[in-house]
N, C-alpha and C. Protein backbone atom coordinates (compact mmCIF):
# COMPACT_ATOMS: atom_id res chain seq x y z
N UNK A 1 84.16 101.88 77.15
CA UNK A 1 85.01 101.00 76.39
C UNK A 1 86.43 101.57 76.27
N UNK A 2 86.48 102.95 75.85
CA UNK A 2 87.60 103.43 75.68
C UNK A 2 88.53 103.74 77.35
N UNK A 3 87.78 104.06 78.22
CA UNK A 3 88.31 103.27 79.92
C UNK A 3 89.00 102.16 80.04
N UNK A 4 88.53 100.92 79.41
CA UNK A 4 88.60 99.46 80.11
C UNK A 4 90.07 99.44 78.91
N UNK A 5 90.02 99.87 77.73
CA UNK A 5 91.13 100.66 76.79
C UNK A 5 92.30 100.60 77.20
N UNK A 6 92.29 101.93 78.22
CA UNK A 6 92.92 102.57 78.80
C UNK A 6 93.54 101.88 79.92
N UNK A 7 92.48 101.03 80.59
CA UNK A 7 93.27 100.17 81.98
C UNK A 7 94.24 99.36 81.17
N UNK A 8 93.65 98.42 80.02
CA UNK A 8 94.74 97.52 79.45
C UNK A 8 96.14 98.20 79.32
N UNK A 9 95.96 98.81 78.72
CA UNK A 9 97.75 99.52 78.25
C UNK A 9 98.33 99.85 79.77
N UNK A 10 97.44 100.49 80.95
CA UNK A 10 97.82 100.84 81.93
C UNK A 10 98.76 100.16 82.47
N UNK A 11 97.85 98.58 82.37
CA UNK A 11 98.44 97.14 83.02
C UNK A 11 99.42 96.92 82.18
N UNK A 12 100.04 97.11 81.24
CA UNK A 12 101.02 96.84 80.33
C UNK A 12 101.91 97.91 80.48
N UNK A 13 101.68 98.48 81.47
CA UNK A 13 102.87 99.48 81.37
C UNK A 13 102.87 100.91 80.39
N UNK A 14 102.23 100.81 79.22
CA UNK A 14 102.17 101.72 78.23
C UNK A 14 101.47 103.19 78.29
N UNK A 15 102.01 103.87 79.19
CA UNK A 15 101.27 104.62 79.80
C UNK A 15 100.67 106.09 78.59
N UNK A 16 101.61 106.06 77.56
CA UNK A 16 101.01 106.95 76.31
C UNK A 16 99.92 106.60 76.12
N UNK A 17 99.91 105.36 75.80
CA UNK A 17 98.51 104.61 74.95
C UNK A 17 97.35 104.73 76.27
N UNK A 18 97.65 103.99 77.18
CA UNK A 18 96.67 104.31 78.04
C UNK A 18 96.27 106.39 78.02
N UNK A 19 96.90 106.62 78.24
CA UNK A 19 96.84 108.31 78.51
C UNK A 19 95.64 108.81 77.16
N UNK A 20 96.18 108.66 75.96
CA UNK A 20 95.14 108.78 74.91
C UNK A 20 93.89 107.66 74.92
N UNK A 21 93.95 106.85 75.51
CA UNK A 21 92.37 106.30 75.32
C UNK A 21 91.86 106.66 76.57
N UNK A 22 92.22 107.18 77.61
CA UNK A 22 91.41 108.19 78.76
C UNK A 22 90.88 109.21 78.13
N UNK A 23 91.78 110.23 77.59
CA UNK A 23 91.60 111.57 76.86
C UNK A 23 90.35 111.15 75.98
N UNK A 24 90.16 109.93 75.19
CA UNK A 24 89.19 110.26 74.16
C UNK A 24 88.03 109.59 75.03
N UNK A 25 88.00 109.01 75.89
CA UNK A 25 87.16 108.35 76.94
C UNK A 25 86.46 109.72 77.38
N UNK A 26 87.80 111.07 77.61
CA UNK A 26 86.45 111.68 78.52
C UNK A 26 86.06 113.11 77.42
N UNK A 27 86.62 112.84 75.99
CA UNK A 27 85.70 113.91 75.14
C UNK A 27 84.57 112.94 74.87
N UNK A 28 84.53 112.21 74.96
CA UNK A 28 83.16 111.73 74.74
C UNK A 28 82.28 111.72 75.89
N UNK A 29 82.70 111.45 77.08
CA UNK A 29 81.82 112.03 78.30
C UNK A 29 82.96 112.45 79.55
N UNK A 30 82.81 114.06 79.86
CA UNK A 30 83.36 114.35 80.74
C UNK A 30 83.30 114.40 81.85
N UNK A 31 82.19 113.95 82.15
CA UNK A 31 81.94 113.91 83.57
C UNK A 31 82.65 112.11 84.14
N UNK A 32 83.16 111.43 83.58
CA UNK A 32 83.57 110.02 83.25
C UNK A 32 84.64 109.96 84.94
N UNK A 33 84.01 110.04 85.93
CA UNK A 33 85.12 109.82 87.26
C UNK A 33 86.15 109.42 86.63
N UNK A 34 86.13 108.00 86.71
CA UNK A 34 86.95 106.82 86.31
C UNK A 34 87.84 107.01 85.36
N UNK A 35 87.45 107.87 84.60
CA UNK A 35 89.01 108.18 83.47
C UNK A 35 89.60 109.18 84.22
N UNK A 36 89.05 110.49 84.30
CA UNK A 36 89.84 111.08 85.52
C UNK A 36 90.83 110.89 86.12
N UNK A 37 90.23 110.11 86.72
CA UNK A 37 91.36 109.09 87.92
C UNK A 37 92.21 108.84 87.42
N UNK A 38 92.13 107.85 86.23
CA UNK A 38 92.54 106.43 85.35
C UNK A 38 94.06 107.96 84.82
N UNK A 39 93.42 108.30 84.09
CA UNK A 39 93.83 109.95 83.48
C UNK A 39 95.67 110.42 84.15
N UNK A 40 94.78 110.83 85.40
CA UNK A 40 95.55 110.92 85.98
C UNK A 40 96.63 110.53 86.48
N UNK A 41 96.22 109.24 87.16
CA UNK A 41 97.14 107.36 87.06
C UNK A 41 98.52 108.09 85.83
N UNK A 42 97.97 108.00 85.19
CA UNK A 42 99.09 107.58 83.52
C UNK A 42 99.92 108.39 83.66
N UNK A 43 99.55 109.67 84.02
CA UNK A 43 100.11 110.99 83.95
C UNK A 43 101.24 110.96 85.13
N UNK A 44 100.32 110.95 86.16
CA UNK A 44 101.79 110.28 86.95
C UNK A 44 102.78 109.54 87.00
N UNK A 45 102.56 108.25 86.68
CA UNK A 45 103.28 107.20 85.97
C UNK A 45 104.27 107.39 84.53
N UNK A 46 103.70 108.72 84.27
CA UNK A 46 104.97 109.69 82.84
C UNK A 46 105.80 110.83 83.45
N UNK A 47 105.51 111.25 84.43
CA UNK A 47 106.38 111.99 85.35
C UNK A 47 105.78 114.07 85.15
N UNK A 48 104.40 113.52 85.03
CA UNK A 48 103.84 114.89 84.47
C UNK A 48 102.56 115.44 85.45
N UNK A 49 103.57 115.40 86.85
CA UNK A 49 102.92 115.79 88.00
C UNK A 49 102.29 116.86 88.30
N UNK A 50 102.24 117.80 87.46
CA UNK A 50 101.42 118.94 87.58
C UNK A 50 100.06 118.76 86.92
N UNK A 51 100.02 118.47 85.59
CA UNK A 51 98.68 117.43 85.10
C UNK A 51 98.13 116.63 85.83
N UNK A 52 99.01 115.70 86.69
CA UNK A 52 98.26 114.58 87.42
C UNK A 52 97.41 115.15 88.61
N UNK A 53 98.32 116.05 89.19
CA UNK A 53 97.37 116.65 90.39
C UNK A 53 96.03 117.77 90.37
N UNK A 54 96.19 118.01 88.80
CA UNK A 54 95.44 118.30 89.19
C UNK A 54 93.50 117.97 88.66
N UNK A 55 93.97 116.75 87.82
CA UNK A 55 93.04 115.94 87.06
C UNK A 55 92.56 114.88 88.94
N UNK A 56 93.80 114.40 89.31
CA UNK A 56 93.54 113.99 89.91
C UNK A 56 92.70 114.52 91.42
N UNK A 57 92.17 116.00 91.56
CA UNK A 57 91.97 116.56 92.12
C UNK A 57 90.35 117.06 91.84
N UNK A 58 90.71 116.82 90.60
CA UNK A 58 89.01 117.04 90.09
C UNK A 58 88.58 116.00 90.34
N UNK A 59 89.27 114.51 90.05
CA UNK A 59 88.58 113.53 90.32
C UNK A 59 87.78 113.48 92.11
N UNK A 60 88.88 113.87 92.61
CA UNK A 60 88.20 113.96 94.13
C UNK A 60 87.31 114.48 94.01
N UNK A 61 86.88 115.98 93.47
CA UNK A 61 85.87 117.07 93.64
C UNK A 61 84.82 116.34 93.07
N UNK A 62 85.03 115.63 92.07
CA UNK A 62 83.51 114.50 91.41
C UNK A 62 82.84 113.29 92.74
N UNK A 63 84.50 113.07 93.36
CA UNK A 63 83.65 112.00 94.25
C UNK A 63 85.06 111.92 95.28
N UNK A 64 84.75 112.32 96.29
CA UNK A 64 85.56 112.69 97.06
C UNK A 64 85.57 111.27 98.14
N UNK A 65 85.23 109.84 97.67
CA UNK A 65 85.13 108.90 98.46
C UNK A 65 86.58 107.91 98.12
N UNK A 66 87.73 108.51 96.89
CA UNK A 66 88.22 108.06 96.58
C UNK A 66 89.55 108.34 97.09
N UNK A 67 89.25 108.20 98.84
CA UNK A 67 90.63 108.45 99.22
C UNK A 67 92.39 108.27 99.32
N UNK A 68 92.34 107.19 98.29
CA UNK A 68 93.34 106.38 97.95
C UNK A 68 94.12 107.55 96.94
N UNK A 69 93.34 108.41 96.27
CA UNK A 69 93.84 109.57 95.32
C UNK A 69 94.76 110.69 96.34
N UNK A 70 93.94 111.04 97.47
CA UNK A 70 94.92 111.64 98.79
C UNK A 70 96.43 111.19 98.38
N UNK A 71 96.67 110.28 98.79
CA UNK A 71 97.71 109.44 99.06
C UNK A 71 98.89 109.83 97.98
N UNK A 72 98.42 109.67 96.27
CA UNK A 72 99.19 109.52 95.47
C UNK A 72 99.60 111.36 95.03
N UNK A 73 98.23 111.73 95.17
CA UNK A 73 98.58 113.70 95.18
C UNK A 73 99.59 113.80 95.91
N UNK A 74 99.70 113.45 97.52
CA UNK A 74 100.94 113.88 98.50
C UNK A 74 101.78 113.13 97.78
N UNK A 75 101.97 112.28 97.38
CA UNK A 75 103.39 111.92 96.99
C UNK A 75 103.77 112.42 95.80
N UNK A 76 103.15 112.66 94.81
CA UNK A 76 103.80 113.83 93.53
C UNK A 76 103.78 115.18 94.12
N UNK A 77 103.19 115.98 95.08
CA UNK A 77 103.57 116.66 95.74
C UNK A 77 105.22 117.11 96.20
N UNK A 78 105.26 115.74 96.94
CA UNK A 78 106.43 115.63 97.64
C UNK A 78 107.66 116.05 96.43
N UNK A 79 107.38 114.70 95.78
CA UNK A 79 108.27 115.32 94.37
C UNK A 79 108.78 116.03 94.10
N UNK A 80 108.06 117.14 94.37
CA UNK A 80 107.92 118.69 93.86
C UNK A 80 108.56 119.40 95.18
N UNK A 81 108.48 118.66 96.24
CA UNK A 81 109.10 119.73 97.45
C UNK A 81 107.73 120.81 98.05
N UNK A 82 107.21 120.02 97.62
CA UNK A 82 105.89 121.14 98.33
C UNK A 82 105.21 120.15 99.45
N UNK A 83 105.92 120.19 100.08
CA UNK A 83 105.58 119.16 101.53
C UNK A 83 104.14 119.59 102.35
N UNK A 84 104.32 121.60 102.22
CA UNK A 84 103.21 122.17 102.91
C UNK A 84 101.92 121.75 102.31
N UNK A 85 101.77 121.29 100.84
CA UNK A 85 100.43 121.35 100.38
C UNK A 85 100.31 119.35 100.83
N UNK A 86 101.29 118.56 100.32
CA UNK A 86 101.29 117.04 100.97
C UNK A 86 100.29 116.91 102.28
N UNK A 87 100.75 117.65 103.10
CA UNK A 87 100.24 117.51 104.43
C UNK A 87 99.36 117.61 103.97
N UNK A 88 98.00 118.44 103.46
CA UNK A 88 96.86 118.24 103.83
C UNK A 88 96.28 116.79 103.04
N UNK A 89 96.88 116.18 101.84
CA UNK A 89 96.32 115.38 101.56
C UNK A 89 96.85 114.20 102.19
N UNK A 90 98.23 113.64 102.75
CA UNK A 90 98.32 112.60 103.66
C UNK A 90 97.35 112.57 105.14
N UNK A 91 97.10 113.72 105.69
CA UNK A 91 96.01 113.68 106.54
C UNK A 91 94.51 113.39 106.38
N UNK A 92 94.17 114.12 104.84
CA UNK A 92 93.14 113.56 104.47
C UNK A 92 92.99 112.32 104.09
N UNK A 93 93.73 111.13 103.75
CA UNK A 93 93.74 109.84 103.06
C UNK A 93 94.40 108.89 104.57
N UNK A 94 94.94 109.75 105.75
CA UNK A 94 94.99 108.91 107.15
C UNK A 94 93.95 109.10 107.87
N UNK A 95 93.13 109.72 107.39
CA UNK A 95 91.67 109.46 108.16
C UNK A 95 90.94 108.40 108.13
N UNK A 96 90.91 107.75 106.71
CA UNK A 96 90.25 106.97 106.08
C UNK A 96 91.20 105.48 106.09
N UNK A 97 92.35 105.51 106.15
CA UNK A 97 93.40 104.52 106.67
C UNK A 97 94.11 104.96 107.94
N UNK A 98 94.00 105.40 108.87
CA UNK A 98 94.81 105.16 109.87
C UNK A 98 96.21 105.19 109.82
N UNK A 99 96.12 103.59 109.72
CA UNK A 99 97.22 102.82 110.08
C UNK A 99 98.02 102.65 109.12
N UNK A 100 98.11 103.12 108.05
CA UNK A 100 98.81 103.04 106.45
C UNK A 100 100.61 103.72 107.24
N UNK A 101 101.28 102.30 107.61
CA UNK A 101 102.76 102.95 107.59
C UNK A 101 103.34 104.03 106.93
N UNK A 102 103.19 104.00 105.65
CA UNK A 102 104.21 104.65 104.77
C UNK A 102 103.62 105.71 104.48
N UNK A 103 101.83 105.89 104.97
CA UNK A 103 102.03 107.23 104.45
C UNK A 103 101.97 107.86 106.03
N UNK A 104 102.33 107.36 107.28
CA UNK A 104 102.74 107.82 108.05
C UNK A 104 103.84 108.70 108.15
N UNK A 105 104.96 107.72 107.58
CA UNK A 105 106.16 107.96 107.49
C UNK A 105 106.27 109.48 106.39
N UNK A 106 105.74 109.61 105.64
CA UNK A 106 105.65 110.12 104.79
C UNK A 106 105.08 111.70 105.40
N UNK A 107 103.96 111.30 105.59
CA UNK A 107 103.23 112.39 106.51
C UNK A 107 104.72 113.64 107.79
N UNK A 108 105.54 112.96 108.17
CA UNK A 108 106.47 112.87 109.57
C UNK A 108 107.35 113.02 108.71
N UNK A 109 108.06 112.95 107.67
CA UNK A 109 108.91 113.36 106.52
C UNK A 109 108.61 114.49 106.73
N UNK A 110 107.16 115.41 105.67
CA UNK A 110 106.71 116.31 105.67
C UNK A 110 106.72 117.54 106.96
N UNK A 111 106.69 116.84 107.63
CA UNK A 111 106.68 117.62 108.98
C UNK A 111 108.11 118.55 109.49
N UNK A 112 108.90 116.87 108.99
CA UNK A 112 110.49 117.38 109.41
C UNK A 112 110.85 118.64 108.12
N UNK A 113 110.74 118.37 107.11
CA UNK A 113 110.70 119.22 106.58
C UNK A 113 110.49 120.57 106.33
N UNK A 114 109.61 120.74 107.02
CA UNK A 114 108.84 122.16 106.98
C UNK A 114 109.62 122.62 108.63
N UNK A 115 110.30 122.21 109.47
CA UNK A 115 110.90 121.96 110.66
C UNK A 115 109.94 121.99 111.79
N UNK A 116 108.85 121.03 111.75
CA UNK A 116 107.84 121.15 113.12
C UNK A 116 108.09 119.59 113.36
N UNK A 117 109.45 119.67 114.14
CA UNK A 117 109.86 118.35 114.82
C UNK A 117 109.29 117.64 115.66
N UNK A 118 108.18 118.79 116.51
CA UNK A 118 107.62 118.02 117.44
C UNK A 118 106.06 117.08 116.78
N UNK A 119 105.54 118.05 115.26
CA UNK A 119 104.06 117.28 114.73
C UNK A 119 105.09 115.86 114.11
N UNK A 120 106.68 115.94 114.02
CA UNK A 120 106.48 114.75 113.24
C UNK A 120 107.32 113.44 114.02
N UNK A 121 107.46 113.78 115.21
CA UNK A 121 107.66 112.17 116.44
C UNK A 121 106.60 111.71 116.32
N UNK A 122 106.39 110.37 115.84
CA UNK A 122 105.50 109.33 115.80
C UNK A 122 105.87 108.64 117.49
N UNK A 123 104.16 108.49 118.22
CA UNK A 123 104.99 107.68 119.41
C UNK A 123 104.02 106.37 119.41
């Protein structure tokens, strides 16, 4: 209950309120994936990327089928300028999408960055 809580405010933008009805979502059960995630979500969405990655990281370790979490780690990553750790999770979340443009692009960012010009020509 305190989850479905938490999505509301999410969807409203209110990412405090959501953030505290995750938190009390998972003292009451911690093993709770879904707030995790949810958890995490908010945290990012407040600009508190070191929390997010790494809630959001446990969430993987609970259920590592949630490759869409890949995706959003590399990009608060990026944030941060840590392109080297990005890479492994845009590769891990283009396994499972392929064809996902942007986190192609993204991926080939990373690359140029770190200066391995040749991993990041897309042909």
């Amino acid at each position: 209950m305190l989850n479905d809580l938490g999505n509301c405010y999410y969807r409203l933008q209110n990412y405090p309120l959501a953030e505290k009805s995750y938190r009390k979502a998972l003292e009451l059960s911690s093993k709770l994936t879904s707030a995790k995630r949810n958890l995490g979500l908010s945290l990012a969405m407040q600009q508190k990327s070191e929390d997010a990655i790494l809630l959001l990281n446990q969430g993987l370790a609970d259920d590592p089928g949630q490759a869409e979490l890949y995706h959003v780690i590399g990009d608060l990553q990026v944030s941060h300028n840590a392109c080297r750790e990005a890479l492994a999770n845009y590769e891990q979340y283009l396994q499972k999408y392929p064809s996902d443009v942007t986190a192609l692009c993204r991926l080939s960012d990373c690359y140029l960055a770190l200066g391995h010009t040749d991993s990041a020509v897309m042909g």
